[in-house]
C-alpha atoms as a PDB file:
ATOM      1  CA  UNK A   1     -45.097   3.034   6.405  1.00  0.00           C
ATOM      2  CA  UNK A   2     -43.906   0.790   3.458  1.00  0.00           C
ATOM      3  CA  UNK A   3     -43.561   4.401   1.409  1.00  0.00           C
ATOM      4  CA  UNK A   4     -41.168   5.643   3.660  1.00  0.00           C
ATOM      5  CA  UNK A   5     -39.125   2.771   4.116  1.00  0.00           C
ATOM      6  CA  UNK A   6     -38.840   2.053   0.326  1.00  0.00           C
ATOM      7  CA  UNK A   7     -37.985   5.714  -0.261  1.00  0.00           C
ATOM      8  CA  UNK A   8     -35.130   4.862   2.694  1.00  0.00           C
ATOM      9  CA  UNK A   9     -33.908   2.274   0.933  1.00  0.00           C
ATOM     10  CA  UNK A  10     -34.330   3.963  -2.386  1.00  0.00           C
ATOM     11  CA  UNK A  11     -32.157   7.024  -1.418  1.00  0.00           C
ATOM     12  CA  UNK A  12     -29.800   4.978   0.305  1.00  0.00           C
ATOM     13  CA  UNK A  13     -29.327   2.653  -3.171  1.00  0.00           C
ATOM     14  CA  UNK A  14     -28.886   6.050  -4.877  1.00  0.00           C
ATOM     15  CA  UNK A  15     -26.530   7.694  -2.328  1.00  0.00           C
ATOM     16  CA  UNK A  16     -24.281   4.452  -3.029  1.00  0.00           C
ATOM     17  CA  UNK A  17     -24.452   4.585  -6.752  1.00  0.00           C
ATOM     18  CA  UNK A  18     -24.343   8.162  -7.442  1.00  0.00           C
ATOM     19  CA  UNK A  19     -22.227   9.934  -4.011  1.00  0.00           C
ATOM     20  CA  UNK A  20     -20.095   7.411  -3.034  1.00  0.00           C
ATOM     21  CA  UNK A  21     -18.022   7.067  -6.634  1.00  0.00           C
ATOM     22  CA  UNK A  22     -17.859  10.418  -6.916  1.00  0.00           C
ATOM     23  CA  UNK A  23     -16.592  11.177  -3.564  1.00  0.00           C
ATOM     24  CA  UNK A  24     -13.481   8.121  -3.833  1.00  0.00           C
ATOM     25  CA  UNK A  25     -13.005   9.681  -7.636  1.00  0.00           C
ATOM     26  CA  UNK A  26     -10.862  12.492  -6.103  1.00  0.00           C
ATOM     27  CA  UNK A  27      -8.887   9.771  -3.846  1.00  0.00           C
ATOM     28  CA  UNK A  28      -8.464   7.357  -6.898  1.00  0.00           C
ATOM     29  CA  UNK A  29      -4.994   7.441  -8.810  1.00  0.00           C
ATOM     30  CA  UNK A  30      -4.646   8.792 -12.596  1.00  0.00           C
ATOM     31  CA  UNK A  31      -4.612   6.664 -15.114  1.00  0.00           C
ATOM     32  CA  UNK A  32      -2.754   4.739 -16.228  1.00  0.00           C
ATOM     33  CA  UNK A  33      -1.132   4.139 -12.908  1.00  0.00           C
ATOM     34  CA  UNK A  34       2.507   4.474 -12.351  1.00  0.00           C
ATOM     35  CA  UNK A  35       4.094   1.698 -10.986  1.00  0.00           C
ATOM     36  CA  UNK A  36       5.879   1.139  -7.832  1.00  0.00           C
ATOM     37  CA  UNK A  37       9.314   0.613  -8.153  1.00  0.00           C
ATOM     38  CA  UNK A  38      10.914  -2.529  -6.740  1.00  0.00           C
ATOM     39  CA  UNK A  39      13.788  -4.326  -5.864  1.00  0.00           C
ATOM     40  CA  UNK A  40      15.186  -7.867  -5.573  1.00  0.00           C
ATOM     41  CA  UNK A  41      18.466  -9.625  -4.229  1.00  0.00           C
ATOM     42  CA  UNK A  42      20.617 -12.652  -5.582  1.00  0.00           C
ATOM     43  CA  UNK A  43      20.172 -13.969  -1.908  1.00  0.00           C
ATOM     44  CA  UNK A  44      18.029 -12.821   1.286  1.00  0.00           C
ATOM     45  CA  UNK A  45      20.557 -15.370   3.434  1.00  0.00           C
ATOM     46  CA  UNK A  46      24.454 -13.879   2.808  1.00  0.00           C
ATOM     47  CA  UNK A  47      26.661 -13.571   4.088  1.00  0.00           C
ATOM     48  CA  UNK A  48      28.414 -10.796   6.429  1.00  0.00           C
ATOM     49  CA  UNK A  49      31.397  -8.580   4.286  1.00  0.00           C
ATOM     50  CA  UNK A  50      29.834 -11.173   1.226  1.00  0.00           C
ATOM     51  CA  UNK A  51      28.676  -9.379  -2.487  1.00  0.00           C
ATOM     52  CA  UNK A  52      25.267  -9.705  -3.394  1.00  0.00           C
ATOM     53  CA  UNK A  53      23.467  -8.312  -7.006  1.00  0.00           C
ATOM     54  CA  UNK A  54      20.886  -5.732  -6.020  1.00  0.00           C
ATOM     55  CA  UNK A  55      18.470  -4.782  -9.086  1.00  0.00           C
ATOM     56  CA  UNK A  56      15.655  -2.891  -9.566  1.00  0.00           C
ATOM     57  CA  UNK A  57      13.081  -1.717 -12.031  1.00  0.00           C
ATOM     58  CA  UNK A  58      10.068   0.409 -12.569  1.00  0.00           C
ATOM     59  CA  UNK A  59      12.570   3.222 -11.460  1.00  0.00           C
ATOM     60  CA  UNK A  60      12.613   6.902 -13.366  1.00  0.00           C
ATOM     61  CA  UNK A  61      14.572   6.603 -16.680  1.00  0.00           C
ATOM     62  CA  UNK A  62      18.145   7.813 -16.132  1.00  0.00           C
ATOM     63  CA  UNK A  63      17.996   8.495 -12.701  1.00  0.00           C
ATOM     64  CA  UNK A  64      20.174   8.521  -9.640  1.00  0.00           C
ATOM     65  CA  UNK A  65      19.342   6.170  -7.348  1.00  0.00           C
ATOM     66  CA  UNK A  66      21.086   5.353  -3.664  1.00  0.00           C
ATOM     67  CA  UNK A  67      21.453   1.941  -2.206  1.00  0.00           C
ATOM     68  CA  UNK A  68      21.053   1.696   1.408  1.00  0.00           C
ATOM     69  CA  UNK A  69      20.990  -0.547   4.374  1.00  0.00           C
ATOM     70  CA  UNK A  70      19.289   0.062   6.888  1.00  0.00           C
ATOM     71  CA  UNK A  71      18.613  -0.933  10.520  1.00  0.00           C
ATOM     72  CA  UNK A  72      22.221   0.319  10.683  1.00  0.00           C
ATOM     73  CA  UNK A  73      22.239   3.053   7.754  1.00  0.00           C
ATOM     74  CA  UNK A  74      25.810   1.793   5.356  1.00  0.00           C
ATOM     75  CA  UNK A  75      25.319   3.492   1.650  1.00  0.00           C
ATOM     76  CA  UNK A  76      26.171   0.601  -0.179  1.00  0.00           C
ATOM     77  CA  UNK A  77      26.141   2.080  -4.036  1.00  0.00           C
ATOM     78  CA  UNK A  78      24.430   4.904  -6.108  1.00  0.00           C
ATOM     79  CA  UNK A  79      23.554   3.873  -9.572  1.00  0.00           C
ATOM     80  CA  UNK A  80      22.212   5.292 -12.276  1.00  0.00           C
ATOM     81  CA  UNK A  81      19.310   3.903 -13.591  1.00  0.00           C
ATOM     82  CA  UNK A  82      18.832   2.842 -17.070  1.00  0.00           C
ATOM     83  CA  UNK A  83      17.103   4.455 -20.358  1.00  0.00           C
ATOM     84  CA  UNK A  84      13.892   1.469 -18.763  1.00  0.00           C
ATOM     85  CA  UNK A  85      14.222   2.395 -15.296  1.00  0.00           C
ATOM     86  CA  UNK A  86      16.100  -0.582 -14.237  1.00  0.00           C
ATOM     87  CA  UNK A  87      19.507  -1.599 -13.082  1.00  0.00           C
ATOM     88  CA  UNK A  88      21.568  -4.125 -11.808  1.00  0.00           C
ATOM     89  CA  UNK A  89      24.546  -3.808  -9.310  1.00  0.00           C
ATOM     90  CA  UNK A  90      27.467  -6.006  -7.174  1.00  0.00           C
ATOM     91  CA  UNK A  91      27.342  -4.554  -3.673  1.00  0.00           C
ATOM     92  CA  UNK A  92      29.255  -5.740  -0.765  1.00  0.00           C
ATOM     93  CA  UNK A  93      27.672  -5.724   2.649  1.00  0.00           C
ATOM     94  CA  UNK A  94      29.698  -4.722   5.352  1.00  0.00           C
ATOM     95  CA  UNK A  95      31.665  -7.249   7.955  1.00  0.00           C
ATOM     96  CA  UNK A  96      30.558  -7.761  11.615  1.00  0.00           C
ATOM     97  CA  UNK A  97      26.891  -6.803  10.284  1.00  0.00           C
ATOM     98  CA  UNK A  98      24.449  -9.543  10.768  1.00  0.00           C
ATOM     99  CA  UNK A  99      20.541 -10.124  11.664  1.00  0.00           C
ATOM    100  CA  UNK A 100      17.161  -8.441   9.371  1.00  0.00           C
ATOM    101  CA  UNK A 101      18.018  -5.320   7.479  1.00  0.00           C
ATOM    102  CA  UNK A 102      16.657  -3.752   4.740  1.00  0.00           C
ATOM    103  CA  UNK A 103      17.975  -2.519   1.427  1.00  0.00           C
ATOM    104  CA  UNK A 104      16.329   0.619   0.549  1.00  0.00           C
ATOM    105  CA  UNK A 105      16.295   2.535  -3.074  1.00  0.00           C
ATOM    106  CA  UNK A 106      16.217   6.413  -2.322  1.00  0.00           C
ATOM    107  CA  UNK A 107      15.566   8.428  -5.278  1.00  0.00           C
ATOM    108  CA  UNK A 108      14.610   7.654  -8.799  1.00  0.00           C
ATOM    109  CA  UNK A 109      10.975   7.421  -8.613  1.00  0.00           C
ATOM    110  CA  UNK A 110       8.160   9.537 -10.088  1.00  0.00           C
ATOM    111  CA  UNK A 111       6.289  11.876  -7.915  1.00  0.00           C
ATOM    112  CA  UNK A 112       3.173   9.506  -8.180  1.00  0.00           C
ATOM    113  CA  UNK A 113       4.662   6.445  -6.869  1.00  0.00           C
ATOM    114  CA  UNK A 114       4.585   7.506  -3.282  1.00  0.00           C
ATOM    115  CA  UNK A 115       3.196   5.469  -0.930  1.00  0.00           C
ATOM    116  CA  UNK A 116       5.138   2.532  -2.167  1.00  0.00           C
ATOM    117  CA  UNK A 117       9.038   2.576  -0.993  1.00  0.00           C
ATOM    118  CA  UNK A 118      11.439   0.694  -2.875  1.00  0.00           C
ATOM    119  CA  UNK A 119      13.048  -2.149  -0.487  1.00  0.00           C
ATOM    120  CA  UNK A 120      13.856  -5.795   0.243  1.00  0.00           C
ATOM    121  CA  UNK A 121      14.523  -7.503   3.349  1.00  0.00           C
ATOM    122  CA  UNK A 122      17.402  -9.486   3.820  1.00  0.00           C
ATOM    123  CA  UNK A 123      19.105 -11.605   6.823  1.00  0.00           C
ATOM    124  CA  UNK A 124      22.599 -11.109   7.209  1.00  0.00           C
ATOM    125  CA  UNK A 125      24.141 -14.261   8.655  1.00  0.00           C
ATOM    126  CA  UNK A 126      27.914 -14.297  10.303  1.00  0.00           C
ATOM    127  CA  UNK A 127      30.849 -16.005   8.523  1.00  0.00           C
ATOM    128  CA  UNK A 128      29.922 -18.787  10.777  1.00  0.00           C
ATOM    129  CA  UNK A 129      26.077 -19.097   9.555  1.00  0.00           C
ATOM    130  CA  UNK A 130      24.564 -18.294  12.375  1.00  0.00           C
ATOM    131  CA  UNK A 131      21.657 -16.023  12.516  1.00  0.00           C
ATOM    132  CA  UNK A 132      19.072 -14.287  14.877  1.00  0.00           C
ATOM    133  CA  UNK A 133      16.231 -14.837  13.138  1.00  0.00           C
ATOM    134  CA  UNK A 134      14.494 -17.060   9.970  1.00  0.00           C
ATOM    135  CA  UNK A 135      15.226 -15.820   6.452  1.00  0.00           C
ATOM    136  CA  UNK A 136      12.114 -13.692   4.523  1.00  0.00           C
ATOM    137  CA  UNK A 137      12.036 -11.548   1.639  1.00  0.00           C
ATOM    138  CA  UNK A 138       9.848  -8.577   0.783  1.00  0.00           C
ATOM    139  CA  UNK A 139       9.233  -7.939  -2.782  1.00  0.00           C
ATOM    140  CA  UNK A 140       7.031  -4.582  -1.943  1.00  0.00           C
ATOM    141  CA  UNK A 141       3.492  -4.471  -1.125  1.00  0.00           C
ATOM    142  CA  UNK A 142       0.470  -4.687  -3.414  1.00  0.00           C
ATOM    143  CA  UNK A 143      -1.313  -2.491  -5.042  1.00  0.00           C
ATOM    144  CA  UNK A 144      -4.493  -0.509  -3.978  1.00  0.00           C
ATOM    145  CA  UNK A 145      -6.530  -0.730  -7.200  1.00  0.00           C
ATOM    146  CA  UNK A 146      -9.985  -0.250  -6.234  1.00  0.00           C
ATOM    147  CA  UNK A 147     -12.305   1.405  -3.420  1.00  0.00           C
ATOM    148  CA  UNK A 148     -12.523   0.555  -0.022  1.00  0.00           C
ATOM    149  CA  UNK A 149     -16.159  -1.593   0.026  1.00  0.00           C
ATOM    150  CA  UNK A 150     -16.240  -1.845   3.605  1.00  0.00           C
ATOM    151  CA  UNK A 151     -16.445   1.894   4.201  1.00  0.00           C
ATOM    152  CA  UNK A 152     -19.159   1.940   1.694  1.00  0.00           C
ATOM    153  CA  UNK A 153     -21.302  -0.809   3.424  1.00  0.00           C
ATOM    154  CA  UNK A 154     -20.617   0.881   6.634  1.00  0.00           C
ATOM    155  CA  UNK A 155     -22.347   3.661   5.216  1.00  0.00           C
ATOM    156  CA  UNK A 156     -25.300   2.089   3.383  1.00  0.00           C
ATOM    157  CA  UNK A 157     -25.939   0.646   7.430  1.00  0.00           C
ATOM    158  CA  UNK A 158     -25.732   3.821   8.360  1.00  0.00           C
ATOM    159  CA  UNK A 159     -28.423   5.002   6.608  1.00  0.00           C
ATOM    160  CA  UNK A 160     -30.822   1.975   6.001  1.00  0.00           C
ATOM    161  CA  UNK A 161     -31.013   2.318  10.200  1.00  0.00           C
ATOM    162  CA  UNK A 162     -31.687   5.728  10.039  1.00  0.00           C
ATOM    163  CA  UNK A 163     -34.300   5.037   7.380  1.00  0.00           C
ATOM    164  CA  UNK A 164     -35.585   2.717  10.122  1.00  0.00           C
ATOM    165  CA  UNK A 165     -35.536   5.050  12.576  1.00  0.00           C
ATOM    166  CA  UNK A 166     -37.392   7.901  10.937  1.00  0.00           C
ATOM    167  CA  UNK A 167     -39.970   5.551   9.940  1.00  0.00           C
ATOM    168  CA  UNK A 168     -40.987   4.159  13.164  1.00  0.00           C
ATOM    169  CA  UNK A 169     -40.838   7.793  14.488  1.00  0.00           C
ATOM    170  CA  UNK A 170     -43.449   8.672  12.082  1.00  0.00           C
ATOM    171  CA  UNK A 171     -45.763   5.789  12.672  1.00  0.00           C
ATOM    172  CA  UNK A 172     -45.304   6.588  16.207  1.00  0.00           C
ATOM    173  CA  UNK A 173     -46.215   9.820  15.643  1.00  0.00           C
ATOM    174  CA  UNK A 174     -49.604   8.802  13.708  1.00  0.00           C
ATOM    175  CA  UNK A 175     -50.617   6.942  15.943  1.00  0.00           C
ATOM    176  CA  UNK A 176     -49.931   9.561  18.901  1.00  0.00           C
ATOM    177  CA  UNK A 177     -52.187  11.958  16.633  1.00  0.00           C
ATOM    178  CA  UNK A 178     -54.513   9.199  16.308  1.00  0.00           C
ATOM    179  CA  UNK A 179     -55.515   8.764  19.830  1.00  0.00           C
ATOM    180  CA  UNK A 180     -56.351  12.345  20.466  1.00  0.00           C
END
């Protein structure tokens, strides 16, 4: 009974050292990783028909990148990005638009930085400062940079009960062949 159950436990121990690793290797990113490109704003608060400076870095090397808003899609530049990936750029927002919007890069990033869209949130207010809804920025989200442990204790539960499970079936079984 105590075999069994140690021999559970042991395979289960294994299957999480050994399997499990192996198994997220082919989901994990190369490295080193590329970075997400982001952007940031002068102000999350302007103004309607107001200029703001738009930058952004981590961006491909001399690439052509298009500045957006969207909510209500406007184009509001296309830069080119520098020899570092960054740039930096006056862009007026258009009159009579107000409430959340985002300004979204499109373009200029490395095939492995998907997953992590280039944006910042901003809150247009009218000429007379009023607005639908509190201020907030988004500087991008973080960064996955590791495996997911709850899937892996999921599975070690998983099979420490089924270790249970066999075991009892077995004693119940001995002692069924016992009694005869």
């Amino acid at each position: 009974m105590r075999v069994r159950a140690i021999l559970a436990l042991a395979v289960a121990s294994l299957w999480l050292v050994v399997v499990a690793p192996a198994s997220s290797a082919s989901a994990a990113a190369a490295y080193p990783p590329i970075p997400c490109p982001t952007l940031s704003v002068s102000t999350t608060t302007p103004l309607a028909g107001t200029s703001i400076t738009v930058s952004g870095s981590n961006f491909t090397p001399n690439a052509s990148v298009r500045l957006e808003l969207h909510t209500q899609v406007d184009v509001l530049a296309n830069v080119t990005t520098s020899n570092n990936g960054s740039f930096s750029v006056n862009v007026r927002l258009p009159a009579g638009v107000t409430g959340d919007h985002d300004i979204v890069a499109i373009g200029g990033t490395e095939t492995g930085a998907t997953g992590c869209p280039a944006s910042e949130t901003i809150v247009i207010h009218d000429v007379g400062g009023a607005s639908t809804s509190a201020p907030g920025g988004n500087g991008g989200g973080t960064a996955f940079t590791g495996i997911d442990i709850l899937a892996l204790i999921a599975v070690a539960a998983v099979l420490l009960a089924a270790g249970v499970l066999l075991n009892r079936r077995g004693n119940s079984a001995k002692r069924a062949a016992s009694r005869y």
